[in-house]
PDB file of N, CA and C in Angstrom:
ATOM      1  N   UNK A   1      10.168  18.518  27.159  1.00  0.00           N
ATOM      2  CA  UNK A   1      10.132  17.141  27.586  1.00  0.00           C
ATOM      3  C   UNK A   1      11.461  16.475  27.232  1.00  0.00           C
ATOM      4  N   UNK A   2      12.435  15.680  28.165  1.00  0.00           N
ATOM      5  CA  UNK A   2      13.279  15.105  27.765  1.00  0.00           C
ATOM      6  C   UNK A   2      12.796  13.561  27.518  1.00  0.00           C
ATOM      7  N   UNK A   3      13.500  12.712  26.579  1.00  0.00           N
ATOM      8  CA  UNK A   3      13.678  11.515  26.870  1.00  0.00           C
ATOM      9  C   UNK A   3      14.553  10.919  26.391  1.00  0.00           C
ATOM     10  N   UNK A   4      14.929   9.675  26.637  1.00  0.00           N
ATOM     11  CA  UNK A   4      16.031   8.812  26.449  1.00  0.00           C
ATOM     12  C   UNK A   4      16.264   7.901  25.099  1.00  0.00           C
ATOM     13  N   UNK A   5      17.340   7.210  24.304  1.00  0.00           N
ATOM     14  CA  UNK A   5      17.578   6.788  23.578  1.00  0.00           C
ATOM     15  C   UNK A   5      18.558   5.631  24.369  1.00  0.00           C
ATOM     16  N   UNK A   6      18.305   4.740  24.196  1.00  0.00           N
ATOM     17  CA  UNK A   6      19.132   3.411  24.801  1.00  0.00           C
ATOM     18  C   UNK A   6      20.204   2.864  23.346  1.00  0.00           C
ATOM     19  N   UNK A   7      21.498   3.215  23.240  1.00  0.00           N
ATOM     20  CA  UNK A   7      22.198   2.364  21.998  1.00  0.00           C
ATOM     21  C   UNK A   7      23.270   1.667  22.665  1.00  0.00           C
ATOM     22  N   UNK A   8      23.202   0.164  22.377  1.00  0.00           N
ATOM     23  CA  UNK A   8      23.579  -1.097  23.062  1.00  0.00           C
ATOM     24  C   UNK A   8      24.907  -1.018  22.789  1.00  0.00           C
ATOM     25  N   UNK A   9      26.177  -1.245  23.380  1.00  0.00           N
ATOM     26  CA  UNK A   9      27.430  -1.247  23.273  1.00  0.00           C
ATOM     27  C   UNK A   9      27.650  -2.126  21.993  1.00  0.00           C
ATOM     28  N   UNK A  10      27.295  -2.725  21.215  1.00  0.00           N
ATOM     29  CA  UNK A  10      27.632  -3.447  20.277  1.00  0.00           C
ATOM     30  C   UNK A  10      26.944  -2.800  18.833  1.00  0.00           C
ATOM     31  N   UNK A  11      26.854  -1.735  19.324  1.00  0.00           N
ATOM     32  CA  UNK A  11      26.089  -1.055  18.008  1.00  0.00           C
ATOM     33  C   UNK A  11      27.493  -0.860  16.601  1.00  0.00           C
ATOM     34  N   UNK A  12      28.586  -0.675  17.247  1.00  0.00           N
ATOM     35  CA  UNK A  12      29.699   0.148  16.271  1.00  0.00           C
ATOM     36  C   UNK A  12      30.082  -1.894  15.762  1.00  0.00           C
ATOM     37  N   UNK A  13      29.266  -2.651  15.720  1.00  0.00           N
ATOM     38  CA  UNK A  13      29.957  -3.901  15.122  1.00  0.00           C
ATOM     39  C   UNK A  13      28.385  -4.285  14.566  1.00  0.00           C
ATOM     40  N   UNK A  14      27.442  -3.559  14.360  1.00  0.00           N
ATOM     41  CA  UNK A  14      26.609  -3.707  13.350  1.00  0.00           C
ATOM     42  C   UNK A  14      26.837  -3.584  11.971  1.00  0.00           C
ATOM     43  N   UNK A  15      26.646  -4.140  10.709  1.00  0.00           N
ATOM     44  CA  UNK A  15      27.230  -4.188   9.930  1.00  0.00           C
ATOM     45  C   UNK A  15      26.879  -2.892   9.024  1.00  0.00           C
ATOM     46  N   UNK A  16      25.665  -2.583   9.273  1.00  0.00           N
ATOM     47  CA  UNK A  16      25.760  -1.230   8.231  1.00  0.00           C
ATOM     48  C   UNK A  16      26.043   0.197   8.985  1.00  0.00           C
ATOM     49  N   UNK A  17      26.318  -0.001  10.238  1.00  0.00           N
ATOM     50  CA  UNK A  17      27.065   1.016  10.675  1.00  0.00           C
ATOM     51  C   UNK A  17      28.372   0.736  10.682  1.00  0.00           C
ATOM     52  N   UNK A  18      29.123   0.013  10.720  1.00  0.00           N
ATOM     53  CA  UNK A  18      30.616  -0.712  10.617  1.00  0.00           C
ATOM     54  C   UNK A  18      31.214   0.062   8.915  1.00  0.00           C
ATOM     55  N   UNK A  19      30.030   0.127   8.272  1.00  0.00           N
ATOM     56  CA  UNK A  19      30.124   0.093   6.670  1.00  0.00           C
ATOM     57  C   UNK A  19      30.314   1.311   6.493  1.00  0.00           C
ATOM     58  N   UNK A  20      29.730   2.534   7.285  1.00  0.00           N
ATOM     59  CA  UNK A  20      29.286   4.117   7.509  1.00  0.00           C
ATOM     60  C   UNK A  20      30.447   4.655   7.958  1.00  0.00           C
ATOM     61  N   UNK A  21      31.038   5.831   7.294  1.00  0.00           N
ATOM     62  CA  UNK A  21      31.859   6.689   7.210  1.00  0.00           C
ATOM     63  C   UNK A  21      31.683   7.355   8.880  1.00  0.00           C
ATOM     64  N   UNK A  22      32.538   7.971   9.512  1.00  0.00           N
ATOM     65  CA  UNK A  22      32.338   9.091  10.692  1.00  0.00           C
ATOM     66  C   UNK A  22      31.311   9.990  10.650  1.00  0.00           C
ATOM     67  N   UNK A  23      31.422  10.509   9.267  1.00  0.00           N
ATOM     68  CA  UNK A  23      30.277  11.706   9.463  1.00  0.00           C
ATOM     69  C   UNK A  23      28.450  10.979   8.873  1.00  0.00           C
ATOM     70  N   UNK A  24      28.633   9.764   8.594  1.00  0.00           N
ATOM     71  CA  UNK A  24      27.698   9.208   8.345  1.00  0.00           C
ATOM     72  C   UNK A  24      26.937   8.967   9.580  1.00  0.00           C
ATOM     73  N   UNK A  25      27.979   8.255  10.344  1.00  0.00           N
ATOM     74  CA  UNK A  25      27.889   7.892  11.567  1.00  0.00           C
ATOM     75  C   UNK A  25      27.224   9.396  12.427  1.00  0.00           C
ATOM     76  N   UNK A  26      27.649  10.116  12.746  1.00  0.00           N
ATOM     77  CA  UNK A  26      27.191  11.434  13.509  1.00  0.00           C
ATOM     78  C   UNK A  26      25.957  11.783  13.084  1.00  0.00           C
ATOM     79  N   UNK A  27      25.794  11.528  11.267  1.00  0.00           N
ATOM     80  CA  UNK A  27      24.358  12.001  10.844  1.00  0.00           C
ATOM     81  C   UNK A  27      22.802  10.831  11.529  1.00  0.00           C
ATOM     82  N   UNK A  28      23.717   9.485  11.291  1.00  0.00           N
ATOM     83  CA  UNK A  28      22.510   8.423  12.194  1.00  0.00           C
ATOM     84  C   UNK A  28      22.331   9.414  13.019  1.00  0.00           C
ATOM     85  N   UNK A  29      23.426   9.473  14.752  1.00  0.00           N
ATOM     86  CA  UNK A  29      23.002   9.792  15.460  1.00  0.00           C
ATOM     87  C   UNK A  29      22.212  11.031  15.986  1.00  0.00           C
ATOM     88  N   UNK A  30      22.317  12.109  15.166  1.00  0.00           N
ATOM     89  CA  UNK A  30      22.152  13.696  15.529  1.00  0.00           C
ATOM     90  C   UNK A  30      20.915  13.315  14.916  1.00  0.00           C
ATOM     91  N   UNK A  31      20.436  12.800  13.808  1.00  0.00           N
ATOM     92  CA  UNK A  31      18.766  12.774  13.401  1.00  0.00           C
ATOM     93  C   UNK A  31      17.937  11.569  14.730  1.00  0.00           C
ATOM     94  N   UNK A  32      18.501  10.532  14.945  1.00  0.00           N
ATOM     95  CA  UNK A  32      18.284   9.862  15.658  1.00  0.00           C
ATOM     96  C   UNK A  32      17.760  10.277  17.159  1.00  0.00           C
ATOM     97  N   UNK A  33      18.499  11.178  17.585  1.00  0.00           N
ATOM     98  CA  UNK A  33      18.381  12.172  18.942  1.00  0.00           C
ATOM     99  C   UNK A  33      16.967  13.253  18.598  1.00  0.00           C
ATOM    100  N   UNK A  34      17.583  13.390  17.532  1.00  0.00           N
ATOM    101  CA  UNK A  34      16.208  14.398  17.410  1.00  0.00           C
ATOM    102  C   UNK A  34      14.854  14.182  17.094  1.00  0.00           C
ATOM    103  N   UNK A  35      15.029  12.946  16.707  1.00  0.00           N
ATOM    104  CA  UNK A  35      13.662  12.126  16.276  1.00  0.00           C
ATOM    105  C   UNK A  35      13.015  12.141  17.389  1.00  0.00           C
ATOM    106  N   UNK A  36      13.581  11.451  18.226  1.00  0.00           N
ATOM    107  CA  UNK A  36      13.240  10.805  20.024  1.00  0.00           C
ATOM    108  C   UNK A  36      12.744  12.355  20.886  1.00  0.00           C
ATOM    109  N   UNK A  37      13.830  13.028  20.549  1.00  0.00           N
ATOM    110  CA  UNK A  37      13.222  14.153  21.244  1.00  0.00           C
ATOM    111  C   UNK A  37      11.830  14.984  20.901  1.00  0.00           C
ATOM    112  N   UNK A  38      11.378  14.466  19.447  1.00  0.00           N
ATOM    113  CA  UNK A  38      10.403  15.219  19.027  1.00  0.00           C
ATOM    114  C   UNK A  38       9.044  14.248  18.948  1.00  0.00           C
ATOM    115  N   UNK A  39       9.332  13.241  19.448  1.00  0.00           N
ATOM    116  CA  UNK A  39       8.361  11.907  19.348  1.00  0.00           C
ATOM    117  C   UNK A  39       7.608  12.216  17.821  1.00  0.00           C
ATOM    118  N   UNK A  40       8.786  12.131  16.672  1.00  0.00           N
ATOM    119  CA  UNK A  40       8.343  11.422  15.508  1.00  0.00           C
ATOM    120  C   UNK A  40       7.955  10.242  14.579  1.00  0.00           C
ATOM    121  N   UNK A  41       8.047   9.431  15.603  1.00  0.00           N
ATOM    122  CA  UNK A  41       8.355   7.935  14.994  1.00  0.00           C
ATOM    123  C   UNK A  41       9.250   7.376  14.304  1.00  0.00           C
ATOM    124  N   UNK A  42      10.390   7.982  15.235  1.00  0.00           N
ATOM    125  CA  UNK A  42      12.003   7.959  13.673  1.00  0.00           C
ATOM    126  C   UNK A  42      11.951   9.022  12.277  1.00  0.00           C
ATOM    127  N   UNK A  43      10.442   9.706  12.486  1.00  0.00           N
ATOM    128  CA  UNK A  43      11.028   9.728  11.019  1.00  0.00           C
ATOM    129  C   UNK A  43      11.786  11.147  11.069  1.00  0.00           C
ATOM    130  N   UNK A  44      12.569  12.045  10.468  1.00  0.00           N
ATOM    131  CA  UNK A  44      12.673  13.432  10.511  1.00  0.00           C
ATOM    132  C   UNK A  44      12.856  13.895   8.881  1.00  0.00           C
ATOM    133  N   UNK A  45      12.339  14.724   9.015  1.00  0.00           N
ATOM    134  CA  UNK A  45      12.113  15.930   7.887  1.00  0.00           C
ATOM    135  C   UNK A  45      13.319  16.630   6.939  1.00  0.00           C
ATOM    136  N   UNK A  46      13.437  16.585   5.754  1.00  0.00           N
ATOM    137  CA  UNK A  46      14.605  16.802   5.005  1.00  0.00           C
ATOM    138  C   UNK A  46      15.662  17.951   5.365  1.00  0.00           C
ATOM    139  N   UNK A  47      14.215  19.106   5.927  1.00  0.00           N
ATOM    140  CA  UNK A  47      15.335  20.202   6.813  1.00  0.00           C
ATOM    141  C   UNK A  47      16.312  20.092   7.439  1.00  0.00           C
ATOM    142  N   UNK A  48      15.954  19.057   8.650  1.00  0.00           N
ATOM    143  CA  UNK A  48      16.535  18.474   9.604  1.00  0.00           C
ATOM    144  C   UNK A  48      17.612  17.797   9.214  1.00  0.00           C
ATOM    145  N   UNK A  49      17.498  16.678   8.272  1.00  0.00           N
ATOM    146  CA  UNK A  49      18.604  15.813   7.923  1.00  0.00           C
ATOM    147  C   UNK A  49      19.556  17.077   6.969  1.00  0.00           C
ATOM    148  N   UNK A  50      19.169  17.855   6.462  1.00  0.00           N
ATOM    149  CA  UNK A  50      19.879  18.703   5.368  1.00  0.00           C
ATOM    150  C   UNK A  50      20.945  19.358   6.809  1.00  0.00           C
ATOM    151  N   UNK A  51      20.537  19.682   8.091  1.00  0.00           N
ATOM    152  CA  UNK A  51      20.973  20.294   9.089  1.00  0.00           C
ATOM    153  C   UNK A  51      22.812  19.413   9.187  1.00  0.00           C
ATOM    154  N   UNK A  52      22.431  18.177   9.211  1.00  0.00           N
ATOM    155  CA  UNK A  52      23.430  17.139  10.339  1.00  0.00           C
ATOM    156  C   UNK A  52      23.865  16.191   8.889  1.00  0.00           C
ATOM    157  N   UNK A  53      23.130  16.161   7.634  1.00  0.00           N
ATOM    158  CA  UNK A  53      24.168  14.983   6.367  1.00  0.00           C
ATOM    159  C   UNK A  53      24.196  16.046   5.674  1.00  0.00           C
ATOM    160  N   UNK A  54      25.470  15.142   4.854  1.00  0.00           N
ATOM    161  CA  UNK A  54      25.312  15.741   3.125  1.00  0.00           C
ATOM    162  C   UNK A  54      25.026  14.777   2.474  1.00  0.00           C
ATOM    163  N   UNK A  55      24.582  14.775   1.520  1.00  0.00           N
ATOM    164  CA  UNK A  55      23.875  14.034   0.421  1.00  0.00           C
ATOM    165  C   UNK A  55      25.146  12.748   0.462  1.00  0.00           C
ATOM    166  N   UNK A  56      26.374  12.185   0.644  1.00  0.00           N
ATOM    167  CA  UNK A  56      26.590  11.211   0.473  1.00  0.00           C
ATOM    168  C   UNK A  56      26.618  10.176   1.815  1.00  0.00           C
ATOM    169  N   UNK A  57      26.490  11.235   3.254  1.00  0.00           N
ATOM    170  CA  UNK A  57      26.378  10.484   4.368  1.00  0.00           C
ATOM    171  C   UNK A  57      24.802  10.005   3.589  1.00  0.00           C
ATOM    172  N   UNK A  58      23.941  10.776   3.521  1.00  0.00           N
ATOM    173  CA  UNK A  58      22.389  10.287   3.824  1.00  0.00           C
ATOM    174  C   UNK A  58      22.386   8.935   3.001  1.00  0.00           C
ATOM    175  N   UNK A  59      23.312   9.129   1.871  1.00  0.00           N
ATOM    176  CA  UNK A  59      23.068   7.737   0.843  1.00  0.00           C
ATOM    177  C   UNK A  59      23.864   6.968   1.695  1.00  0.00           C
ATOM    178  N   UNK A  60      24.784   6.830   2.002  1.00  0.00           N
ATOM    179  CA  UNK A  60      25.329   5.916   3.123  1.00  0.00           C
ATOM    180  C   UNK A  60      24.336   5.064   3.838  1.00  0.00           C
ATOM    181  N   UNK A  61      23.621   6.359   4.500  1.00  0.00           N
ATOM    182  CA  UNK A  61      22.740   5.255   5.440  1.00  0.00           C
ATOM    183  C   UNK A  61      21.454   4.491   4.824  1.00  0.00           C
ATOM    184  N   UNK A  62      21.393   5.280   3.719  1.00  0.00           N
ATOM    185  CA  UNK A  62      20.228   4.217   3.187  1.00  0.00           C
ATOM    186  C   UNK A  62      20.529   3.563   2.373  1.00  0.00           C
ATOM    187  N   UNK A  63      21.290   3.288   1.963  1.00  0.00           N
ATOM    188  CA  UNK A  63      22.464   1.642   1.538  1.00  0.00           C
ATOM    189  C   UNK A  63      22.451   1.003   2.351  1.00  0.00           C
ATOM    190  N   UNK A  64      23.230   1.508   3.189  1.00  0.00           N
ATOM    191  CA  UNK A  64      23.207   0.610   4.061  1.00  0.00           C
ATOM    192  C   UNK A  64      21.886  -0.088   5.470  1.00  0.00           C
ATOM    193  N   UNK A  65      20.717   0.219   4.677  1.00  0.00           N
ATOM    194  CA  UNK A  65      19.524  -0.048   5.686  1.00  0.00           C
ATOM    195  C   UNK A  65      19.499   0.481   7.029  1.00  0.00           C
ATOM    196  N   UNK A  66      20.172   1.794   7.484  1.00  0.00           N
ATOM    197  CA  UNK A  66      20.056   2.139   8.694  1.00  0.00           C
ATOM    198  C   UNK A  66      18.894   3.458   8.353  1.00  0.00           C
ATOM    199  N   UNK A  67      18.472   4.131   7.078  1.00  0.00           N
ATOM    200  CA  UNK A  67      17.302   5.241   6.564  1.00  0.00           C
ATOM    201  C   UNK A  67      16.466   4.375   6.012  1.00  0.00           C
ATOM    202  N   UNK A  68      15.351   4.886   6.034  1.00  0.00           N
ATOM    203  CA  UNK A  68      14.368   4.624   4.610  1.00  0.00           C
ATOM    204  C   UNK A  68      13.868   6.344   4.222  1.00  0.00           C
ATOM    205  N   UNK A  69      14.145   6.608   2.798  1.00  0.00           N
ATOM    206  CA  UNK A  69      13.804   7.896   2.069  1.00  0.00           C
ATOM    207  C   UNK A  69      12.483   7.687   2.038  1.00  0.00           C
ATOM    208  N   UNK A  70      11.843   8.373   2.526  1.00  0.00           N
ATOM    209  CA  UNK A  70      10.020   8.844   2.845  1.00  0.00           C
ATOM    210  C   UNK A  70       9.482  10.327   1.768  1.00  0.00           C
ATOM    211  N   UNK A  71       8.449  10.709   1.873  1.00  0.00           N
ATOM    212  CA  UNK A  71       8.472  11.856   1.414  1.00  0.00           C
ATOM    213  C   UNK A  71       8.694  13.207   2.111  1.00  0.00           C
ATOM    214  N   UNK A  72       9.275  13.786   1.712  1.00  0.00           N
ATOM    215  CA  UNK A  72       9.857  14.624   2.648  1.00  0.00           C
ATOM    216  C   UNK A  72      10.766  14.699   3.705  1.00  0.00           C
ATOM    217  N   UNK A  73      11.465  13.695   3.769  1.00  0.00           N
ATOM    218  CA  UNK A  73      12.281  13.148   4.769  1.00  0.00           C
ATOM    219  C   UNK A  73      12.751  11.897   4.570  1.00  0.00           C
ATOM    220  N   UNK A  74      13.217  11.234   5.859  1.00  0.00           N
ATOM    221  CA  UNK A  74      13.728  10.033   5.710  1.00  0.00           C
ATOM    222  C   UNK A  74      13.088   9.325   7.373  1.00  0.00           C
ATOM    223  N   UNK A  75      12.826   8.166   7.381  1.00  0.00           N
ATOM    224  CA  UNK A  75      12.383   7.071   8.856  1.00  0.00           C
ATOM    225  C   UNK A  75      13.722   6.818   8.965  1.00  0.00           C
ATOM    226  N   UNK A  76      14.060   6.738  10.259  1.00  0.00           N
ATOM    227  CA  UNK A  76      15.527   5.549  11.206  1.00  0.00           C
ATOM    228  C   UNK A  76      15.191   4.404  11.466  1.00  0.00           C
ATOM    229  N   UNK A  77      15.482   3.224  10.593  1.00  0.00           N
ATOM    230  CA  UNK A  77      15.332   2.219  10.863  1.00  0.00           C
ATOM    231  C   UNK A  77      15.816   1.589  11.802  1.00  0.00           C
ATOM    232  N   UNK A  78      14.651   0.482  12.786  1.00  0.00           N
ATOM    233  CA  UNK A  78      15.717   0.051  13.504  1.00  0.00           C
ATOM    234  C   UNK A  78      17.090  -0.762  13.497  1.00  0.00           C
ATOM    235  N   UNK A  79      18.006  -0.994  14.140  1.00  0.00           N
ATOM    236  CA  UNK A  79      19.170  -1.615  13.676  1.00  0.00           C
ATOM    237  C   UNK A  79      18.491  -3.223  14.411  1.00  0.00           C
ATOM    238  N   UNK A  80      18.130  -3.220  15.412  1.00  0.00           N
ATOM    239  CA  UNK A  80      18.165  -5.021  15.503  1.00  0.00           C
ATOM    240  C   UNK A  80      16.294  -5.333  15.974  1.00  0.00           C
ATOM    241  N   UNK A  81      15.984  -6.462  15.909  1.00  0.00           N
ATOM    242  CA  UNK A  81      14.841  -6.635  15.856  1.00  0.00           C
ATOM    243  C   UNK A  81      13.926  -5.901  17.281  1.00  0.00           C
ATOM    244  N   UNK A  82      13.026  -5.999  17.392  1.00  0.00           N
ATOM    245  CA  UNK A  82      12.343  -4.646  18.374  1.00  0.00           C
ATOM    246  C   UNK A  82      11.081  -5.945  19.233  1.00  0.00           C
ATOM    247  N   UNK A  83      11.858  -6.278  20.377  1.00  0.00           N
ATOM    248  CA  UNK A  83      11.015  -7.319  21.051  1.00  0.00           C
ATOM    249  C   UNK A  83      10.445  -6.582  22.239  1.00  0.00           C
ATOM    250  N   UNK A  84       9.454  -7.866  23.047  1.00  0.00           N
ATOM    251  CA  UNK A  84       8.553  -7.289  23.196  1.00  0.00           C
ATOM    252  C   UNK A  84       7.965  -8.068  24.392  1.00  0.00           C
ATOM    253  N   UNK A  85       7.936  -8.580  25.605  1.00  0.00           N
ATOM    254  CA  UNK A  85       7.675  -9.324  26.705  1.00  0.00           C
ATOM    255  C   UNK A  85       6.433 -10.493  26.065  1.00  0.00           C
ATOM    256  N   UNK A  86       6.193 -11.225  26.177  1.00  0.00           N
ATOM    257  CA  UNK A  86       5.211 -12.380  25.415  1.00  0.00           C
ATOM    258  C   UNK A  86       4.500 -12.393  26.821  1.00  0.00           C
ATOM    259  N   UNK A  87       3.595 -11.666  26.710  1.00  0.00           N
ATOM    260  CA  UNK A  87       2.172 -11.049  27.771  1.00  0.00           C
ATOM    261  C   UNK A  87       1.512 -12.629  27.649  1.00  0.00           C
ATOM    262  N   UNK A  88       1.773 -13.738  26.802  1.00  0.00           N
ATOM    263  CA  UNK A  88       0.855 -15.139  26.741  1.00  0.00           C
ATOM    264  C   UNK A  88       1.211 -15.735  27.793  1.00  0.00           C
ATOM    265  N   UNK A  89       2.461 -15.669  28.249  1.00  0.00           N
ATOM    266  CA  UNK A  89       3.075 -16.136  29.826  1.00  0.00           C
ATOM    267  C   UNK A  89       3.360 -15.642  31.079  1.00  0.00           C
ATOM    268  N   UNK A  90       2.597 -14.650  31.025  1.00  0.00           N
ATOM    269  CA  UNK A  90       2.485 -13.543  31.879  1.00  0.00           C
ATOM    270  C   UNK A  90       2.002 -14.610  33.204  1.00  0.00           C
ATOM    271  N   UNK A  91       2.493 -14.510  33.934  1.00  0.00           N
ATOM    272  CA  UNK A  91       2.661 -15.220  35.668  1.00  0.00           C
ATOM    273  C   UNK A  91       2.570 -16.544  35.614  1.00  0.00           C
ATOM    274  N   UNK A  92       3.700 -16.897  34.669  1.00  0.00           N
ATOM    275  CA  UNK A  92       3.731 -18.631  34.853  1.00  0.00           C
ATOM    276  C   UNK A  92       5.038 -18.671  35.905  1.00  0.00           C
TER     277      UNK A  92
END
């Protein structure tokens, strides 16, 4: 099954990716891709992240609020708020 990941041209002027090293940066994205592709709910598995960080990208990103450390893994937080059509005005 393929599917898509939408990241908004203004992502590289978010501040805790702005803050993230190159290879920090590659580790967001390569867990990020693979999350989506595996319909995990963001989260992926320490294997996985052990695959694409090293232990100071991964702290990178969860300093900087783009991880949350789970058990066994880590969730991808989202970077900007996650909206949602307001169905209360639906055919005004």
């Amino acid at each position: 099954m393929s599917s898509m990941v939408t990241i908004p041209t203004r992502v590289l002027t978010h501040p805790g990716i702005a803050a993230c090293t190159s290879g920090a940066l590659a580790a967001w994205l390569q867990c990020l891709l693979w999350a989506e592709e595996q319909c995990t709910d963001w989260y992926v598995p320490d294997v996985i992240v052990d695959m694409y960080a090293d232990d100071l990208d991964a702290e990178q990103l969860v300093e900087h609020g783009l991880w949350r450390r789970e058990r066994g893994g880590i969730r991808i937080l989202p970077l900007y708020p996650i909206t949602t059509p307001d169905t209360s005005e639906a055919g005004s």
